[in-house]
C-alpha atoms as a PDB file:
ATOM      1  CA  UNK A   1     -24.287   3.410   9.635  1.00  0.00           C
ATOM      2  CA  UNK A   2     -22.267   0.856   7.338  1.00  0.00           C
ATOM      3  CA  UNK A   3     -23.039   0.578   3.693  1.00  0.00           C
ATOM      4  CA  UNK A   4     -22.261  -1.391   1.120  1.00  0.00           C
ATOM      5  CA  UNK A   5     -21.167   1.608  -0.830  1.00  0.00           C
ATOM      6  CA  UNK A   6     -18.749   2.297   1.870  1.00  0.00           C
ATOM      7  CA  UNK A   7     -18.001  -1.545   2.007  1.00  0.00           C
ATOM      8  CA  UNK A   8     -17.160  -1.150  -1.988  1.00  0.00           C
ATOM      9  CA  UNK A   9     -15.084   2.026  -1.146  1.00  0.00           C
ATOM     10  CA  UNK A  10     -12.774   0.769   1.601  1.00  0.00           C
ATOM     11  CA  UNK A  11     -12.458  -2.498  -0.228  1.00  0.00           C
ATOM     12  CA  UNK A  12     -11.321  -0.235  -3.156  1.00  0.00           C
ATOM     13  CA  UNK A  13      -9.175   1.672  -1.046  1.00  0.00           C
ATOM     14  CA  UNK A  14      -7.093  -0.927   0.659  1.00  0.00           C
ATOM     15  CA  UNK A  15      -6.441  -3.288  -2.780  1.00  0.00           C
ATOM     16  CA  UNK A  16      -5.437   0.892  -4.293  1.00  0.00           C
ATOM     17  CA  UNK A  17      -3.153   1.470  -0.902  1.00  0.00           C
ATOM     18  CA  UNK A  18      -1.334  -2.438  -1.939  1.00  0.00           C
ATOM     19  CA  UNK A  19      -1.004  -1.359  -5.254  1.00  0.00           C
ATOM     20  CA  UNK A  20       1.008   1.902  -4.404  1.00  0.00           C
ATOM     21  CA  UNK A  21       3.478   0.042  -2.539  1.00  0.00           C
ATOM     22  CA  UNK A  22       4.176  -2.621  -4.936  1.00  0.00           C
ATOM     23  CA  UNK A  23       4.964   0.825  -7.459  1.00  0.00           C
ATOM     24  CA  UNK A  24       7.261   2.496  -4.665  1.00  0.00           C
ATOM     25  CA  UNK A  25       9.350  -0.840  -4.249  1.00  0.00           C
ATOM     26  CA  UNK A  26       9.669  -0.889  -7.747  1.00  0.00           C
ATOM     27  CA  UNK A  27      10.572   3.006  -8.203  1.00  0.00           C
ATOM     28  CA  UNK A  28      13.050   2.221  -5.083  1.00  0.00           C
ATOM     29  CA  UNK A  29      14.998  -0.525  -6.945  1.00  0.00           C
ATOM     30  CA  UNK A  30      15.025   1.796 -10.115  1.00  0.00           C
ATOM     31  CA  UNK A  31      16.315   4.774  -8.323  1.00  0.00           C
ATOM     32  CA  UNK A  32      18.750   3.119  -6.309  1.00  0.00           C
ATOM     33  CA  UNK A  33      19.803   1.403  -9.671  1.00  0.00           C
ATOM     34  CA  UNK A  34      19.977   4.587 -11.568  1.00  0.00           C
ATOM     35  CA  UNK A  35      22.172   6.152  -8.395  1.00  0.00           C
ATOM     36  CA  UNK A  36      24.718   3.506  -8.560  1.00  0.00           C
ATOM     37  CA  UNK A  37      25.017   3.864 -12.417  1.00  0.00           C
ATOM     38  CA  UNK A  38      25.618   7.149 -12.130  1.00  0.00           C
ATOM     39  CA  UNK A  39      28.630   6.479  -8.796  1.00  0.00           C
ATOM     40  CA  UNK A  40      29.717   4.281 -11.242  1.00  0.00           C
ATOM     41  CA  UNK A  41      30.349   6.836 -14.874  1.00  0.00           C
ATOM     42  CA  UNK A  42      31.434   9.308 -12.029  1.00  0.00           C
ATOM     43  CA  UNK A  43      28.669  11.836 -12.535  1.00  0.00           C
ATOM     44  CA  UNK A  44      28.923  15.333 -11.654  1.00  0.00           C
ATOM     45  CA  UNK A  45      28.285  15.653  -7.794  1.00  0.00           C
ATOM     46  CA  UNK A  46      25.124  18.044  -7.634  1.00  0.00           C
ATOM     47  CA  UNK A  47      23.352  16.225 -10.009  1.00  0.00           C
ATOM     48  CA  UNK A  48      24.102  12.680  -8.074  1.00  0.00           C
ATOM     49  CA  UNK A  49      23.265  14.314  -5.040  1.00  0.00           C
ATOM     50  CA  UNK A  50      20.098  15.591  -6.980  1.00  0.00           C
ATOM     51  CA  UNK A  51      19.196  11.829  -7.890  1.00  0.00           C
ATOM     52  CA  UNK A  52      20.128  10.668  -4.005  1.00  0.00           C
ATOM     53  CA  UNK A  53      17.681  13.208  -3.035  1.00  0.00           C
ATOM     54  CA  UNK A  54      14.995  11.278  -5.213  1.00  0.00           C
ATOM     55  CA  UNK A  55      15.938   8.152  -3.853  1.00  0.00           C
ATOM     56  CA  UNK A  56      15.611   8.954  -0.542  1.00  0.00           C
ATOM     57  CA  UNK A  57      12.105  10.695  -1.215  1.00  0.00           C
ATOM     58  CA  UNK A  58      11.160   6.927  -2.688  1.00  0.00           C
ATOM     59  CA  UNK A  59      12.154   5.651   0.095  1.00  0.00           C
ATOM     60  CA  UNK A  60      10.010   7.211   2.486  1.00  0.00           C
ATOM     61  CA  UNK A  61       6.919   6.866   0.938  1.00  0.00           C
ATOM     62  CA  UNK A  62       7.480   3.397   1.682  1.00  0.00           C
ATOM     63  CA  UNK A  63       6.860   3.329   5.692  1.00  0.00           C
ATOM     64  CA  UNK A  64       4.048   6.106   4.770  1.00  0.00           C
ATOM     65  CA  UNK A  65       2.096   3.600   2.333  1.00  0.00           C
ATOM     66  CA  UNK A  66       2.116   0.870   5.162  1.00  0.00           C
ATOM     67  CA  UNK A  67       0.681   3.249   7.851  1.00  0.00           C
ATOM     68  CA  UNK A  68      -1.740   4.104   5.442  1.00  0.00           C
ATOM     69  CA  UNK A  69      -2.760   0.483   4.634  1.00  0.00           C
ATOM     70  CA  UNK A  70      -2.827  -0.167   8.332  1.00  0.00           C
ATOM     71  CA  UNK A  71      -5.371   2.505   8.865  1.00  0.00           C
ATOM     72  CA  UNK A  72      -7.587   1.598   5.977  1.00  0.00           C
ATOM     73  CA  UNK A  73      -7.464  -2.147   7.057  1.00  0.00           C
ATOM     74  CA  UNK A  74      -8.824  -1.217  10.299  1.00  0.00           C
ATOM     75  CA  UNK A  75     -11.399   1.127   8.915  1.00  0.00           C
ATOM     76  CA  UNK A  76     -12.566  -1.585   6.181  1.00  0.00           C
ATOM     77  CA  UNK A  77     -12.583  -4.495   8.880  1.00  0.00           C
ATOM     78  CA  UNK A  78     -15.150  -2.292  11.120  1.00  0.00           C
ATOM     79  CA  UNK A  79     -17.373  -1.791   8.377  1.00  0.00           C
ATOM     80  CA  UNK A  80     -17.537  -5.074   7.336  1.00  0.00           C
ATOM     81  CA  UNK A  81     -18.315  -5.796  11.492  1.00  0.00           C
ATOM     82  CA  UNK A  82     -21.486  -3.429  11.187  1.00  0.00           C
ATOM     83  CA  UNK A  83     -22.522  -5.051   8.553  1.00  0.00           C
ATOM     84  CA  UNK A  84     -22.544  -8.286   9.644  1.00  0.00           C
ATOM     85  CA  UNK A  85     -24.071  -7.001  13.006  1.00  0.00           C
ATOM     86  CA  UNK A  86     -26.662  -5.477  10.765  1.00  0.00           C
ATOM     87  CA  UNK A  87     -27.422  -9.026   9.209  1.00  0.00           C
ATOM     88  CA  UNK A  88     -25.731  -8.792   5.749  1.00  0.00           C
ATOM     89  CA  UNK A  89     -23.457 -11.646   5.727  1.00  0.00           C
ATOM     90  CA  UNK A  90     -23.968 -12.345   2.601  1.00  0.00           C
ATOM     91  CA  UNK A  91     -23.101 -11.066  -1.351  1.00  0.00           C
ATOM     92  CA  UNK A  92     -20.191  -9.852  -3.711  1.00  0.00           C
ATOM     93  CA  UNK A  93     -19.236  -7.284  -2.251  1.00  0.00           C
ATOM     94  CA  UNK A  94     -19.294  -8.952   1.496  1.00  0.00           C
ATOM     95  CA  UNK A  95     -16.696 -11.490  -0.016  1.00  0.00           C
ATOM     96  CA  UNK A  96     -14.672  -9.247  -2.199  1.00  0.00           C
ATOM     97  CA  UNK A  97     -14.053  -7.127   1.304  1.00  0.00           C
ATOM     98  CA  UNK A  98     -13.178 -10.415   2.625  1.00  0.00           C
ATOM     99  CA  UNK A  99     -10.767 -11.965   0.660  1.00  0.00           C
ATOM    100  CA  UNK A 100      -9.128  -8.199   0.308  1.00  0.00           C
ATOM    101  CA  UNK A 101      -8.730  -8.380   4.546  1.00  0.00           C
ATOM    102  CA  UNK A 102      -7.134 -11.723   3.954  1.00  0.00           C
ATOM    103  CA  UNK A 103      -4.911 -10.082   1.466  1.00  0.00           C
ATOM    104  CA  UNK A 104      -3.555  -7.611   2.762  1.00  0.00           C
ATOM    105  CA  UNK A 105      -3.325  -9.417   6.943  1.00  0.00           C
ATOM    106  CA  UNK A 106      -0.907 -12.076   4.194  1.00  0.00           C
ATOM    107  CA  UNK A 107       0.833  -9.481   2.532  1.00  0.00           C
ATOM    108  CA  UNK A 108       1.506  -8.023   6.458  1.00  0.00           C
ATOM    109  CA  UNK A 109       2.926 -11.366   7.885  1.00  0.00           C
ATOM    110  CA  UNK A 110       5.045 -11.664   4.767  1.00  0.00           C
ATOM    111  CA  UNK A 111       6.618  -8.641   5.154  1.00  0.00           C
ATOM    112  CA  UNK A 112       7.264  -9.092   8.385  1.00  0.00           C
ATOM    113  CA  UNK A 113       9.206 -12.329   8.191  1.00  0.00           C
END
């Protein structure tokens, strides 16, 4: 059975999920900054494969952030469904979960593109 403690939760946990990838992109471009500034003063070799290494780590949390997002999209839009079916269509929390689904479905079709 839906609540709207779970509602608040989920909510929570996708705008949390959007949030993390917005800091990996970031980390990405400063990594991948840092590694060509160090190409570029011809560091020592272990310790630019070393930073590589952490670039490449970065990057993979990317793809992992989205599938998570994905999962706790689908999870937040059937709880909002049970709650509707329950007859609570109304309240805060209702339309913070909401406008959060319409955030992150826009935040999907612009990444896409």
């Amino acid at each position: 059975m839906a609540t709207i403690r779970n509602l608040k939760i989920k909510t929570s946990t996708c705008k949390r999920i959007v949030k993390e990838f917005h800091s990996y992109e970031k980390e990405v471009e400063r990594e991948a900054a840092k590694t060509t500034d160090m190409k570029e003063k011809g560091a020592d070799p272990y310790d630019l494969k070393q930073q590589e290494n952490v670039l490449a780590e970065s990057r993979m949390m990317i793809p992992d952030c989205l599938k998570r997002l994905e999962a706790a999209l689908a999870d937040l839009k059937g709880t909002l469904a049970e709650l509707e079916e329950a007859n609570q269509k109304e309240g805060p929390e209702i339309d913070d979960a909401r406008s959060t689904i319409a955030e992150v479905e826009q935040f999907f079709q612009t990444g896409e593109d």
